[in-house]
Each structure stands twice: as structure tokens, then as C-alpha cells.
N, C-alpha and C. Protein backbone atom coordinates (compact mmCIF):
# COMPACT_ATOMS: atom_id res chain seq x y z
N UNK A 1 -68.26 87.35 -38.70
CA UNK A 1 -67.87 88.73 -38.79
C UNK A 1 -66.36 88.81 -39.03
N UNK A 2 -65.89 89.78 -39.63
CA UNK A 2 -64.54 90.08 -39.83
C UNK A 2 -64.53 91.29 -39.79
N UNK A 3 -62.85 91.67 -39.39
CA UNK A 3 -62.73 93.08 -39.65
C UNK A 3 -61.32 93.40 -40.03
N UNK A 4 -60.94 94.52 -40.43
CA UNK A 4 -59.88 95.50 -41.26
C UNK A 4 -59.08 95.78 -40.63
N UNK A 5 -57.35 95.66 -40.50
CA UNK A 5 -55.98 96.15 -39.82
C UNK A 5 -55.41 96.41 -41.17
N UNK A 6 -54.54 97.00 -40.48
CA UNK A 6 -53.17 97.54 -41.60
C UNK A 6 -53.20 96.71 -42.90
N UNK A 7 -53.06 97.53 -43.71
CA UNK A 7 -52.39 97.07 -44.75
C UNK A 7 -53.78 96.38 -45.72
N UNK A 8 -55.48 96.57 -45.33
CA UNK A 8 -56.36 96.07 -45.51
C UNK A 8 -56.56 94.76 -45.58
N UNK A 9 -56.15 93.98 -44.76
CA UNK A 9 -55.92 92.56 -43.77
C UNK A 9 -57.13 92.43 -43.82
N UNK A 10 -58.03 91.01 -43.98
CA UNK A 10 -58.76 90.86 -43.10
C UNK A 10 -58.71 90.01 -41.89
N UNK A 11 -59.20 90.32 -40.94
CA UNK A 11 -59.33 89.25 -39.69
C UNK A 11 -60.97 88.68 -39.24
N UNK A 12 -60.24 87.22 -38.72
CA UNK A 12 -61.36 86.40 -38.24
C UNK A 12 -62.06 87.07 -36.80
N UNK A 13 -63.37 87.31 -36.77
CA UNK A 13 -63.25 87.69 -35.36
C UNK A 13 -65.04 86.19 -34.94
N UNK A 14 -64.72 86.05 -33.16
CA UNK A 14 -65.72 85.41 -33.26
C UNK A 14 -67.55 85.63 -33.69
N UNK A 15 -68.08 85.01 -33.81
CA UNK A 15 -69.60 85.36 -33.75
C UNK A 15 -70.28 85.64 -32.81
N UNK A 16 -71.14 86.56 -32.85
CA UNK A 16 -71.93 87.05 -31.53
C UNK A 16 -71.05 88.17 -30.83
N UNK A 17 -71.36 87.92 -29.30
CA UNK A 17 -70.84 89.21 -28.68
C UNK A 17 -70.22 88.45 -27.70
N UNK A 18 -69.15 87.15 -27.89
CA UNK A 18 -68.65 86.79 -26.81
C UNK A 18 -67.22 87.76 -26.48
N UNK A 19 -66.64 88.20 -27.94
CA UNK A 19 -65.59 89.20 -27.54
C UNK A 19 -66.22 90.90 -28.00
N UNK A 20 -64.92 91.94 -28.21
CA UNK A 20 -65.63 93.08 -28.23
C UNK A 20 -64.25 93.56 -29.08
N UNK A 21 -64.45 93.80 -30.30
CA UNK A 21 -63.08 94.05 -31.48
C UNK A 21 -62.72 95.69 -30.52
N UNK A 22 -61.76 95.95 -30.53
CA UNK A 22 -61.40 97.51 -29.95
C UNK A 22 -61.80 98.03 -31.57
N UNK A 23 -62.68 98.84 -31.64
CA UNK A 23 -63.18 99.96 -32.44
C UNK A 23 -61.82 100.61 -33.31
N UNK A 24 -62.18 100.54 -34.67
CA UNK A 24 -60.98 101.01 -35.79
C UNK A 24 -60.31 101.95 -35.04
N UNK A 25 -61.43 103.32 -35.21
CA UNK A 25 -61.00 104.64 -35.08
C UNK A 25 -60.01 104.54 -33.64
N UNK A 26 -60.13 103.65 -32.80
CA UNK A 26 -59.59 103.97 -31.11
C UNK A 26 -58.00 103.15 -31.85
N UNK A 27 -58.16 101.74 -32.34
CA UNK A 27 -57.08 101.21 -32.59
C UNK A 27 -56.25 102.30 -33.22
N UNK A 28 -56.89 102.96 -34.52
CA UNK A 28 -55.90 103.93 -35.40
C UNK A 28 -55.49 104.69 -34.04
N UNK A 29 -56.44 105.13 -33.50
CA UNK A 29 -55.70 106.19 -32.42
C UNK A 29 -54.48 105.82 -31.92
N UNK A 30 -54.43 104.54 -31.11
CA UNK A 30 -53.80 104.37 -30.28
C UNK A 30 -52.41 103.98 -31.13
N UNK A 31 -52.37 103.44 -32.41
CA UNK A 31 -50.89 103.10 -32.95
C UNK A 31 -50.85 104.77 -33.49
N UNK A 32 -51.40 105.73 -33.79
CA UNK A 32 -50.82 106.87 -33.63
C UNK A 32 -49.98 107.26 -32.85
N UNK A 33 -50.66 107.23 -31.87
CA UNK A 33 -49.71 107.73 -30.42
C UNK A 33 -48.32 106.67 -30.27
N UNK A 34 -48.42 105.65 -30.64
CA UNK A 34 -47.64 104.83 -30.19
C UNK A 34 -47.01 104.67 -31.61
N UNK A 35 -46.89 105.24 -32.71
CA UNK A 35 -46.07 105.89 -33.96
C UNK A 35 -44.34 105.45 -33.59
N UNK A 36 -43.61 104.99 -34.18
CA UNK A 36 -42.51 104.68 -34.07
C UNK A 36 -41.73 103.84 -32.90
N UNK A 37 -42.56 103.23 -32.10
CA UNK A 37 -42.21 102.77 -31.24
C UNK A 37 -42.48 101.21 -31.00
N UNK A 38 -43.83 100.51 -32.05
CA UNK A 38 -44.08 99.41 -32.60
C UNK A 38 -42.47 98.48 -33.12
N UNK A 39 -42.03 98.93 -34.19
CA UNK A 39 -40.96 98.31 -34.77
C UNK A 39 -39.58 97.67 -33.88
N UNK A 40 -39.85 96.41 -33.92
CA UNK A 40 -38.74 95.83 -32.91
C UNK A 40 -39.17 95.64 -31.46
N UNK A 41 -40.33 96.15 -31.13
CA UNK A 41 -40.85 95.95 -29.69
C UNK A 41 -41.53 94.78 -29.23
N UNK A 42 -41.68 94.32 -27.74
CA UNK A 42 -42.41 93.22 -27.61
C UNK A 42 -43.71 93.77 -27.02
N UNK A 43 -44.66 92.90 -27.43
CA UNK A 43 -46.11 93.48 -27.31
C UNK A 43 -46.54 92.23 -26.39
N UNK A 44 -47.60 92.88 -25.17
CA UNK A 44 -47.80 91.81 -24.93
C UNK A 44 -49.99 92.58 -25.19
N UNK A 45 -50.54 91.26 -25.28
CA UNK A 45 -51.98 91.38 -25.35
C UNK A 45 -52.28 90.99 -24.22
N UNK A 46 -53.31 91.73 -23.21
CA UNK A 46 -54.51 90.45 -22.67
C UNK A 46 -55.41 91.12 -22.59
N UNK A 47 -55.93 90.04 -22.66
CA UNK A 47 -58.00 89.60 -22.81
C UNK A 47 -57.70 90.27 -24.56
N UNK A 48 -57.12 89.37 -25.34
CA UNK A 48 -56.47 89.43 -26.50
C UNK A 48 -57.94 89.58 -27.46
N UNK A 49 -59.29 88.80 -27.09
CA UNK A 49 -60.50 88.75 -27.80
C UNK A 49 -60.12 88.14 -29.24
N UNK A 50 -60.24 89.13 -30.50
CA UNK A 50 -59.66 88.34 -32.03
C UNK A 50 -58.32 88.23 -31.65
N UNK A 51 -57.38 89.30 -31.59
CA UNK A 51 -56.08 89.24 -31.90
C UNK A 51 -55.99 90.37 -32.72
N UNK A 52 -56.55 90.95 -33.01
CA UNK A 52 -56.71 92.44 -33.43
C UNK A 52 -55.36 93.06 -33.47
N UNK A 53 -55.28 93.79 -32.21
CA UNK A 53 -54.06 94.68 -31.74
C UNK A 53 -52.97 93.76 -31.78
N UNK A 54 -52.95 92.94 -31.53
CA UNK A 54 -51.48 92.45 -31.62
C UNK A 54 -51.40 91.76 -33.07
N UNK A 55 -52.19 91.75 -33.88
CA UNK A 55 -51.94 91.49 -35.42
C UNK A 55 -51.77 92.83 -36.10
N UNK A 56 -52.16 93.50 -35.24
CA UNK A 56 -51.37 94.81 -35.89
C UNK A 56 -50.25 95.40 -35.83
N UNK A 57 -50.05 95.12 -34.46
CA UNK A 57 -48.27 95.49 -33.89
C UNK A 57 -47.43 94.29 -34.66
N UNK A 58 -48.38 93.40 -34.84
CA UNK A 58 -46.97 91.87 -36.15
C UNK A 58 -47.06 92.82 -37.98
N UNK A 59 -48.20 93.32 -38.09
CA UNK A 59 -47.95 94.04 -39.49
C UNK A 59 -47.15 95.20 -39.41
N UNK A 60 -47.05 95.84 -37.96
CA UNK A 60 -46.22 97.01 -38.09
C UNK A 60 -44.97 96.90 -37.19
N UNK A 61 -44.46 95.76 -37.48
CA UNK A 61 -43.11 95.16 -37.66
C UNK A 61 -42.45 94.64 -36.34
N UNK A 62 -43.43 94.51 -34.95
CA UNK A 62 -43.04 94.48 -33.72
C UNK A 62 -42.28 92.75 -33.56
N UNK A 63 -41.64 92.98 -32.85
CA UNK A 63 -40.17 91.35 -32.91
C UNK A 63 -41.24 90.61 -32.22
N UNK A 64 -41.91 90.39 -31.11
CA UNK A 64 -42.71 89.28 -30.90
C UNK A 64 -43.88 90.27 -29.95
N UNK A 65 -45.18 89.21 -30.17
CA UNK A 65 -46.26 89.34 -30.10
C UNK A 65 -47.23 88.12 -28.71
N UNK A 66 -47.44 88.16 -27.85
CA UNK A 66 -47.66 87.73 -26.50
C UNK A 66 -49.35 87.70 -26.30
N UNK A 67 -49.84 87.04 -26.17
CA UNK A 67 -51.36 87.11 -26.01
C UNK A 67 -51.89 86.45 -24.74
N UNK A 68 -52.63 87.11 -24.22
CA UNK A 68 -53.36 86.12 -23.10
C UNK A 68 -55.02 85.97 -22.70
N UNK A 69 -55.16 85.08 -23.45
CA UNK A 69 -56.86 84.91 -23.36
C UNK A 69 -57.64 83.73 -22.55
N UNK A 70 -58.54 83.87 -22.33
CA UNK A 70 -59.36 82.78 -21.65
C UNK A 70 -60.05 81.37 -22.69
N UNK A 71 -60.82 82.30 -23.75
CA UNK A 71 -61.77 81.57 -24.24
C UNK A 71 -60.59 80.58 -25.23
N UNK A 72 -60.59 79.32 -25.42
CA UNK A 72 -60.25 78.35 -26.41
C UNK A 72 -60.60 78.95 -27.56
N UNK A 73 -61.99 79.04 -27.93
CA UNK A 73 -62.42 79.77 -29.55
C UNK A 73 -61.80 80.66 -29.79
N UNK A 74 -61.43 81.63 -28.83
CA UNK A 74 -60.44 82.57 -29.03
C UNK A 74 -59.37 82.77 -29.97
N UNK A 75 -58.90 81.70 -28.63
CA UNK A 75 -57.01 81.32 -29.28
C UNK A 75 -57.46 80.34 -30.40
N UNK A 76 -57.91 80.20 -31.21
CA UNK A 76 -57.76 79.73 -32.17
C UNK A 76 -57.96 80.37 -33.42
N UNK A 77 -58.77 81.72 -33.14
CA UNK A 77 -59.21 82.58 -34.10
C UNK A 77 -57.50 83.32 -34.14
N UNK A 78 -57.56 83.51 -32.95
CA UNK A 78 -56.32 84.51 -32.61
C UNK A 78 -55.15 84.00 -33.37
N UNK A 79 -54.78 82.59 -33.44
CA UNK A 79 -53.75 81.90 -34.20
C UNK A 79 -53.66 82.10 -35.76
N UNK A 80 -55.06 81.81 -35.97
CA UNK A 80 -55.50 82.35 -37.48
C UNK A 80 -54.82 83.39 -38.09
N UNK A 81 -55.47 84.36 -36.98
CA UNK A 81 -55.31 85.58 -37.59
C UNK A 81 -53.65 86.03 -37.82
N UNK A 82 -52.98 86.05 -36.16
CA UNK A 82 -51.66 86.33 -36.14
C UNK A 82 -50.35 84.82 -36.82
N UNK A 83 -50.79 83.95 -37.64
CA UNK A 83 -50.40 83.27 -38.43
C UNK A 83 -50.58 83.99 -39.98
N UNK A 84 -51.66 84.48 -40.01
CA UNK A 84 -51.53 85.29 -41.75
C UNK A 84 -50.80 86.51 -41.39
N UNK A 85 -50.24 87.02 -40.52
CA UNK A 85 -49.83 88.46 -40.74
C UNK A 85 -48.04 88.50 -40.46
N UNK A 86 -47.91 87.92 -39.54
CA UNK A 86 -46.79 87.43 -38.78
C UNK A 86 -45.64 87.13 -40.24
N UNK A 87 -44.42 87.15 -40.16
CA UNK A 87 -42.90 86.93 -41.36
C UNK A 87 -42.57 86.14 -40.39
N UNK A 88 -41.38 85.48 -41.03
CA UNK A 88 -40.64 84.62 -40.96
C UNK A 88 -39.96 85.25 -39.12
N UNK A 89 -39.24 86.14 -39.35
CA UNK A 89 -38.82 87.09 -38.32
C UNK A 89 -39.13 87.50 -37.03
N UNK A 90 -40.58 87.38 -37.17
CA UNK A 90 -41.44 87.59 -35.73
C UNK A 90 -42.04 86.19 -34.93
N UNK A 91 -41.98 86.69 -34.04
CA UNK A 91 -42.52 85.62 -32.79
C UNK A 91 -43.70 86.00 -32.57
N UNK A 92 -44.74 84.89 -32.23
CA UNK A 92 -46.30 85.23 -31.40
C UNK A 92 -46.05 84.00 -30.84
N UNK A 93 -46.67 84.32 -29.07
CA UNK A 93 -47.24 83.48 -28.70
C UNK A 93 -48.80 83.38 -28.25
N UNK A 94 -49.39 82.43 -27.97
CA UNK A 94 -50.92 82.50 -27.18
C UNK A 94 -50.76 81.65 -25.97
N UNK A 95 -51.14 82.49 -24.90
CA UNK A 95 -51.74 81.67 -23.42
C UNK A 95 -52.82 81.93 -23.30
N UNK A 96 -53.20 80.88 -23.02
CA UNK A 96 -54.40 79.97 -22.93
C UNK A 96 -54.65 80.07 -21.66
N UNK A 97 -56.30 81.04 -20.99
CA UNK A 97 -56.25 80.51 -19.24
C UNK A 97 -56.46 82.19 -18.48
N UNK A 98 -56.59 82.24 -17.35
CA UNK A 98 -56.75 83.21 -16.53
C UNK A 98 -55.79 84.59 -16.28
N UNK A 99 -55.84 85.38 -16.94
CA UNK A 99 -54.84 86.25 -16.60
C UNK A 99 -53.76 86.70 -15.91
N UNK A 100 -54.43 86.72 -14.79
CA UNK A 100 -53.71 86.86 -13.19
C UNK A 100 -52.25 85.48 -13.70
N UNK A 101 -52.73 84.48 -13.77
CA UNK A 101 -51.96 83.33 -13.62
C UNK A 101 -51.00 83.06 -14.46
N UNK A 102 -51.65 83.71 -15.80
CA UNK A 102 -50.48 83.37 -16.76
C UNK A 102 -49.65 84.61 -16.91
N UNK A 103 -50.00 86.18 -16.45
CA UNK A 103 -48.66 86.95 -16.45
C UNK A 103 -47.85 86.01 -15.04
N UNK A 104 -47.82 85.75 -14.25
CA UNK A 104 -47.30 84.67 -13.46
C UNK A 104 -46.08 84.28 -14.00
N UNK A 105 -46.53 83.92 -15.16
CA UNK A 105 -45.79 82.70 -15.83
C UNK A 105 -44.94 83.53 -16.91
N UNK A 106 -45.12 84.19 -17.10
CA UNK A 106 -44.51 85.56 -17.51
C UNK A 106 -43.96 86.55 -17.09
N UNK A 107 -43.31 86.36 -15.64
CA UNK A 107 -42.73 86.97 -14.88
C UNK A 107 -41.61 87.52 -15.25
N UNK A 108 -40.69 86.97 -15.76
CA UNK A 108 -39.10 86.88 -16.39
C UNK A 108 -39.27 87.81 -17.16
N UNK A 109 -40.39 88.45 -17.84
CA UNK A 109 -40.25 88.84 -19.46
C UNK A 109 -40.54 90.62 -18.89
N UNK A 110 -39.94 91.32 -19.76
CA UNK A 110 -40.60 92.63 -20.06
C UNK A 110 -40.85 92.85 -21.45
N UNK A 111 -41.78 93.37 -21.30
CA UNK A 111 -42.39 93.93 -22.49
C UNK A 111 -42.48 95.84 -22.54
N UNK A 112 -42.23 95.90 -23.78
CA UNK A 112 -42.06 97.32 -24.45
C UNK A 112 -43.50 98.07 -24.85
N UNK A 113 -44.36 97.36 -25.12
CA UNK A 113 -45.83 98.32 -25.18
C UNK A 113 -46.43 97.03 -24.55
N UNK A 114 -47.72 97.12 -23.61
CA UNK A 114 -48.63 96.26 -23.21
C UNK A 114 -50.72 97.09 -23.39
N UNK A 115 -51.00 95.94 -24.22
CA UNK A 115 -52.51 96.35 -24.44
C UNK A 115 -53.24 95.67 -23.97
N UNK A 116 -54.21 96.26 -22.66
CA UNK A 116 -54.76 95.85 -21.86
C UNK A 116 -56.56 96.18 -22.11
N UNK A 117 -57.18 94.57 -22.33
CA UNK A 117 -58.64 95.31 -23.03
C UNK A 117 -59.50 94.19 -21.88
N UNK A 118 -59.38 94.47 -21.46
CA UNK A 118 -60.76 93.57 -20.46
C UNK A 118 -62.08 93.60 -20.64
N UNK A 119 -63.36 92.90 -20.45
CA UNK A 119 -64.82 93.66 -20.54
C UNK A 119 -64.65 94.44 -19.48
N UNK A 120 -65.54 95.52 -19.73
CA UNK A 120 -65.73 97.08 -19.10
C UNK A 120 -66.02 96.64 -17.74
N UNK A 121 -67.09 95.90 -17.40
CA UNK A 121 -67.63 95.44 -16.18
C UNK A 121 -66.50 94.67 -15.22
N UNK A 122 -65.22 93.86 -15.55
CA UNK A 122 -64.27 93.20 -15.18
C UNK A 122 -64.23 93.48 -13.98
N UNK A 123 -63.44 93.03 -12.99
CA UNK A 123 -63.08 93.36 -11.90
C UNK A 123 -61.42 93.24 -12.05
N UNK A 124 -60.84 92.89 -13.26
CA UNK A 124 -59.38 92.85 -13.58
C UNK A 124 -58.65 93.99 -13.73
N UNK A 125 -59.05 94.82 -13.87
CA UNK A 125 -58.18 96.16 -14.34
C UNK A 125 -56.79 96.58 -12.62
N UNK A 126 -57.22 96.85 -11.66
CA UNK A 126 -56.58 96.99 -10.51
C UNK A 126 -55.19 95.65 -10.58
N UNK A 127 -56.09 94.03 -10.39
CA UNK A 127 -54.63 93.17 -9.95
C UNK A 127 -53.97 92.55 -11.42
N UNK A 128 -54.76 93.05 -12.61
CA UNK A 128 -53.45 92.96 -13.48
C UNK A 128 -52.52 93.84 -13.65
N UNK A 129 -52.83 95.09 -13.67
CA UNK A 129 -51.72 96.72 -13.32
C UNK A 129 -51.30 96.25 -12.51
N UNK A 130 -51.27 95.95 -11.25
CA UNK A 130 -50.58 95.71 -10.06
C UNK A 130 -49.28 94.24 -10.20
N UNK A 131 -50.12 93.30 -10.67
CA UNK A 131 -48.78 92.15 -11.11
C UNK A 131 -48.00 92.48 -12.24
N UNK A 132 -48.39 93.32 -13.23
CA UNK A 132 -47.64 93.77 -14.34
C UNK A 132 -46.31 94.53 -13.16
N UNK A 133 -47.18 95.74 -12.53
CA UNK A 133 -45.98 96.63 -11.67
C UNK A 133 -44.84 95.74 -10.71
N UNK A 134 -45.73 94.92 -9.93
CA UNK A 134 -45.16 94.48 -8.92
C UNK A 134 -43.95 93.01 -9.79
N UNK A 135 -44.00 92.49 -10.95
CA UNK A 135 -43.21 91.65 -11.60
C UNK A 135 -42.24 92.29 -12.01
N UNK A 136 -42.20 93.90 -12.41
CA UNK A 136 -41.62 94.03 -13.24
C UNK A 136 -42.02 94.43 -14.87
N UNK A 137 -42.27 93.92 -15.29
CA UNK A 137 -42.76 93.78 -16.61
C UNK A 137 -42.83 94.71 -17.68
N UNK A 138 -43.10 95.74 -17.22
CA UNK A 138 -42.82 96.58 -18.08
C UNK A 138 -41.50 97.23 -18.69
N UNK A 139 -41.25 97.38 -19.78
CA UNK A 139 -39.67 97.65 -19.94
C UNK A 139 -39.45 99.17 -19.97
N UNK A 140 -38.34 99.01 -19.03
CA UNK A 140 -37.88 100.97 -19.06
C UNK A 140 -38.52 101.46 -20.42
N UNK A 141 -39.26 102.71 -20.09
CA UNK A 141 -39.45 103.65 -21.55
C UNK A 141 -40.70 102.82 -21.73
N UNK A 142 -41.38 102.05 -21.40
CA UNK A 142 -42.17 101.30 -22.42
C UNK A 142 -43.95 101.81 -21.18
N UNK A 143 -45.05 101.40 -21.89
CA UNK A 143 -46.19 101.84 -21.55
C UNK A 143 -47.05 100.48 -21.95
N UNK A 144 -48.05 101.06 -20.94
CA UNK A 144 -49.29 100.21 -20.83
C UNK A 144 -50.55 100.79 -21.39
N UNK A 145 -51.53 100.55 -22.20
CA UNK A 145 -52.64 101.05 -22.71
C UNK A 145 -53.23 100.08 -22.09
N UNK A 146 -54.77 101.09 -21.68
CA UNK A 146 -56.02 100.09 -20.90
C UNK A 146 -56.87 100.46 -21.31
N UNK A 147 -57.81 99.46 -22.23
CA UNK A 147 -59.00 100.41 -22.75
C UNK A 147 -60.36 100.34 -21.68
N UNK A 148 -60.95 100.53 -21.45
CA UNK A 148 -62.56 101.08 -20.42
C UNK A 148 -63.21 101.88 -21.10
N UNK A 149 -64.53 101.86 -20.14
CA UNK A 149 -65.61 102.88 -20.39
C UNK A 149 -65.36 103.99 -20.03
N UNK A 150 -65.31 104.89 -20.74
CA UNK A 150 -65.21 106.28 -20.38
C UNK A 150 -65.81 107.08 -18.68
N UNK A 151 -66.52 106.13 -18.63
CA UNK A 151 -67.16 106.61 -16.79
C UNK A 151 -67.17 105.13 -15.52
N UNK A 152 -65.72 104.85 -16.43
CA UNK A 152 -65.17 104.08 -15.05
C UNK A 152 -64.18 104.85 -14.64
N UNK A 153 -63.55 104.51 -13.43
CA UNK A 153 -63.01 105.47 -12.61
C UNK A 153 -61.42 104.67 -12.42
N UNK A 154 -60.63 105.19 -12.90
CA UNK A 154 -59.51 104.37 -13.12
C UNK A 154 -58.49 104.88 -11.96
N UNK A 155 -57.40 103.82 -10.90
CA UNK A 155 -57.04 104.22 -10.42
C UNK A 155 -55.46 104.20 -10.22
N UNK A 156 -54.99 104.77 -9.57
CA UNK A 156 -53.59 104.74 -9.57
C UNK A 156 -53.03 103.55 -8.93
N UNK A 157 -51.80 103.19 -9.52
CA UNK A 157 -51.15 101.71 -8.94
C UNK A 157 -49.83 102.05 -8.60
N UNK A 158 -49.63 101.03 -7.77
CA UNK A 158 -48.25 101.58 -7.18
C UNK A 158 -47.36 101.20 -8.22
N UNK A 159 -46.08 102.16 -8.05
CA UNK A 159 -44.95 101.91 -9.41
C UNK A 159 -45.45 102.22 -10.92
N UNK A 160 -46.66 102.66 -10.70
CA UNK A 160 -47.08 102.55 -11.98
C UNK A 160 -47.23 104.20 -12.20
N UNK A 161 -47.71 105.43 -12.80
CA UNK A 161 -48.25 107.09 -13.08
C UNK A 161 -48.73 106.49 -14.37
N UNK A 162 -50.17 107.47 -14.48
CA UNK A 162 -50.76 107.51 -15.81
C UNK A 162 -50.17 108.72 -16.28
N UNK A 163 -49.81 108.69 -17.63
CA UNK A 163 -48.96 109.07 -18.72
C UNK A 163 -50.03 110.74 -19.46
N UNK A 164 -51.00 109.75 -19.66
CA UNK A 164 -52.04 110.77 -20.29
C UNK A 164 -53.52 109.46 -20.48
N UNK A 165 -54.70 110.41 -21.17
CA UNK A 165 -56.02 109.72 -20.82
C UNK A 165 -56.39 110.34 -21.75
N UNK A 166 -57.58 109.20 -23.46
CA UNK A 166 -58.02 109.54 -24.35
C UNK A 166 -59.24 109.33 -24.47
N UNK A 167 -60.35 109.62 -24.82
CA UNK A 167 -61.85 109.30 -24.74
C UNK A 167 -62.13 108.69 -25.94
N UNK A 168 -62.44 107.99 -26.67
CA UNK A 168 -63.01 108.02 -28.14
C UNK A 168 -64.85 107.64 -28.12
N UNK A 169 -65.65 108.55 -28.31
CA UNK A 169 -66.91 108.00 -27.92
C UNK A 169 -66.70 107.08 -26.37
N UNK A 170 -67.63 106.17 -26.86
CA UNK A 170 -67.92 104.98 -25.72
C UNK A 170 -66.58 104.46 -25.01
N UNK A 171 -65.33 104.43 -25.45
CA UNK A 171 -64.32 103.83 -25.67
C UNK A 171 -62.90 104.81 -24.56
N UNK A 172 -62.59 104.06 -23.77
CA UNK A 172 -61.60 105.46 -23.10
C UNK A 172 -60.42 104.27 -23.00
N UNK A 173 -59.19 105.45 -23.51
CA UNK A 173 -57.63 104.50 -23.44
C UNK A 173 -57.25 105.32 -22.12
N UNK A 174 -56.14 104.30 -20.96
CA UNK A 174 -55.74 105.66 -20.27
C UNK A 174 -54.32 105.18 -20.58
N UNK A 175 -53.19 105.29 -20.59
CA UNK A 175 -52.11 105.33 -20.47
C UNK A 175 -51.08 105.32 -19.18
N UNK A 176 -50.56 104.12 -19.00
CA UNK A 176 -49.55 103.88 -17.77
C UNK A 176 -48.04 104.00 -17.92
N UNK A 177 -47.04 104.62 -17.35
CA UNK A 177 -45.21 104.02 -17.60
C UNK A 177 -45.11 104.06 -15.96
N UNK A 178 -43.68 104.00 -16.08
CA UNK A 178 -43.33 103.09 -14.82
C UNK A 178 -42.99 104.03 -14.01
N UNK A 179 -43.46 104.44 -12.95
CA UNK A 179 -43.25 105.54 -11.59
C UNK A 179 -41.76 106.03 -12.00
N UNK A 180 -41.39 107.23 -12.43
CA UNK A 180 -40.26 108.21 -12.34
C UNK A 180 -39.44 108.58 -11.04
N UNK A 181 -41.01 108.28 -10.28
CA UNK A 181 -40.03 108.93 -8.77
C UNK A 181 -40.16 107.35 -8.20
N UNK A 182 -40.49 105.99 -8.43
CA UNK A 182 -39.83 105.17 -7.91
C UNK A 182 -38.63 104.82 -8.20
N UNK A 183 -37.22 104.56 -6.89
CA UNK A 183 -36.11 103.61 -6.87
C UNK A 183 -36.14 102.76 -7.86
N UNK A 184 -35.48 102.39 -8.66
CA UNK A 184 -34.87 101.38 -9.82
C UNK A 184 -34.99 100.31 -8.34
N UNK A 185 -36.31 99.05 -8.93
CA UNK A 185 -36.14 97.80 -8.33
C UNK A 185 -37.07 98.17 -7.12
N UNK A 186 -37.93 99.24 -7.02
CA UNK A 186 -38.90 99.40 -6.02
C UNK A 186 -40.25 99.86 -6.28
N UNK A 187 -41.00 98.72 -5.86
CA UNK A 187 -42.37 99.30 -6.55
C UNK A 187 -43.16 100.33 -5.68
């Protein structure tokens, strides 16, 4: 199977239903909203699946590109893909491995947009928001997208306020930035 990003790209995605491509129409959505704020930003992915979204934030000009997946077949599709799209100019990396562990290892870094796609059923959504908040990680001004099922029940994290919340069919984005009324350096 393959499918369509910017610029009529194609990408490798795996066979079967071991990953789950985020749906055109939700992707177009979401770089709508997020319209001018791609260019020069660091993106980070997890539960990256093809490499989709973050081969799109490398076609629409973002300085480096961060992925974090489990499956090996993955990261290799994922390399594929964000190797044909990627210039001279931009950075991608891929981690390889458990989520939780490798933002860990990614502690030091903030990132300027973060796209967060887990399977729906996950039990990840709560302690990756929470190590994203509690590291740091997010960069002043910058936001978190989480995609879910529209009738999961998403909750608030400390340091963290949801921004706003989009439905697309089956498909729900909610939107995170970094607590307004928390202290600079307090989660």
C-alpha cells in the first residue's frame, strides 16, 4: 500500500493493519491549523507508524524531524520515506523502541510542534503527555496534537491546557500548549 503527502509524494506504508496512516483529510486538517508554523520548526513524531506526518512537516520545510517507533519494519519504511523527501538542510532522526523510554532520552530537546498518534486502544496517551510536560519538551508557543477516537475521553495533564478539540469522522485531534497559568520551570 502507499499513500499521497504534499507535493503528490508517494509514500511506503506497511502491509496489512500493523500501522494506521492518519487519514488525508485529518492530516490536511491538521497542517491547516498548524499553517505557517511548520517552516523552521522541530517536529517530533511518536508511534510515527509510515512516517507520514513527519514527511510532511520535511516537505513543508520544518529544520528537523524526530520519530519514535516501536516496530523495526517501521523504521525502515519510515527511513525510506523521510530519506526521499528530506534536502540537504533538514535533519530526521528515528528511535527505535518504547516510547516512554526514548522521550527519556530526549529529555534535553524541545520541540516546536509534537504529533502524537498511538493505537486508539493504547494505554499511552496519559504518561507520554505527562513526560513530554514534566521534561519540558515542549517549546514556548509550540503545541502538541493527539490523534484518538472520537469517544475516548481525553484528560487533562498537569502543565499541560487543551488549546482546542477537532472531530474528523472516526478520527478526533485534541490539541495541547503549555499551562499559561503555570510558573516558568513548574509543572
Amino acid at each position: 500500500m502507499s499513500l499521497r503527502i504534499c507535493g503528490n509524494r508517494q509514500l511506503k506504508t506497511l502491509p496489512g493493519l500493523a500501522t494506521r496512516p492518519t487519514p488525508s483529510r485529518v492530516r490536511e486538517a491538521l497542517f491547516n491549523i498548524w499553517q505557517g508554523t511548520i517552516a523552521g520548526c522541530r517536529w517530533l513524531d511518536i508511534c510515527t507508524g509510515s512516517g507520514s506526518m513527519g514527511a510532511e512537516a520535511l516537505c513543508r520545510e520544518a529544520f528537523s524531524v524526530t520519530g519514535i517507533e516501536q516496530s523495526a519494519k517501521a523504521c525502515a519504511i519510515i527511513r525510506q520515506n523521510w530519506e526521499q523527501v528530506a534536502d540537504a538542510s533538514q535533519e530526521f532522526h528515528i528511535l527505535r523502541g518504547n516510547a516512554i523510554a526514548k522521550l527519556a532520552s530526549l529529555s534535553k530537546q524541545q520541540f516546536d510542534r509534537i504529533y502524537f498518534d498511538p493505537p486508539y486502544a493504547s494505554d499511552l496517551y496519559e504518561p507520554v503527555l505527562s513526560a513530554i510536560a514534566s521534561q519540558e519538551m515542549l517549546a514556548p508557543n509550540g503545541e502538541i496534537a493527539i490523534e484518538h477516537s472520537p469517544d475516548r475521553a481525553i484528560e487533562p495533564i498537569s502543565g499541560l491546557e487543551i488549546c482546542r478539540q477537532k472531530v474528523y469522522g472516526n478520527t478526533a485531534l485534541t490539541f495541547y500548549t503549555r499551562c499559561s497559568d503555570c510558573p516558568t520551570g513548574v509543572l
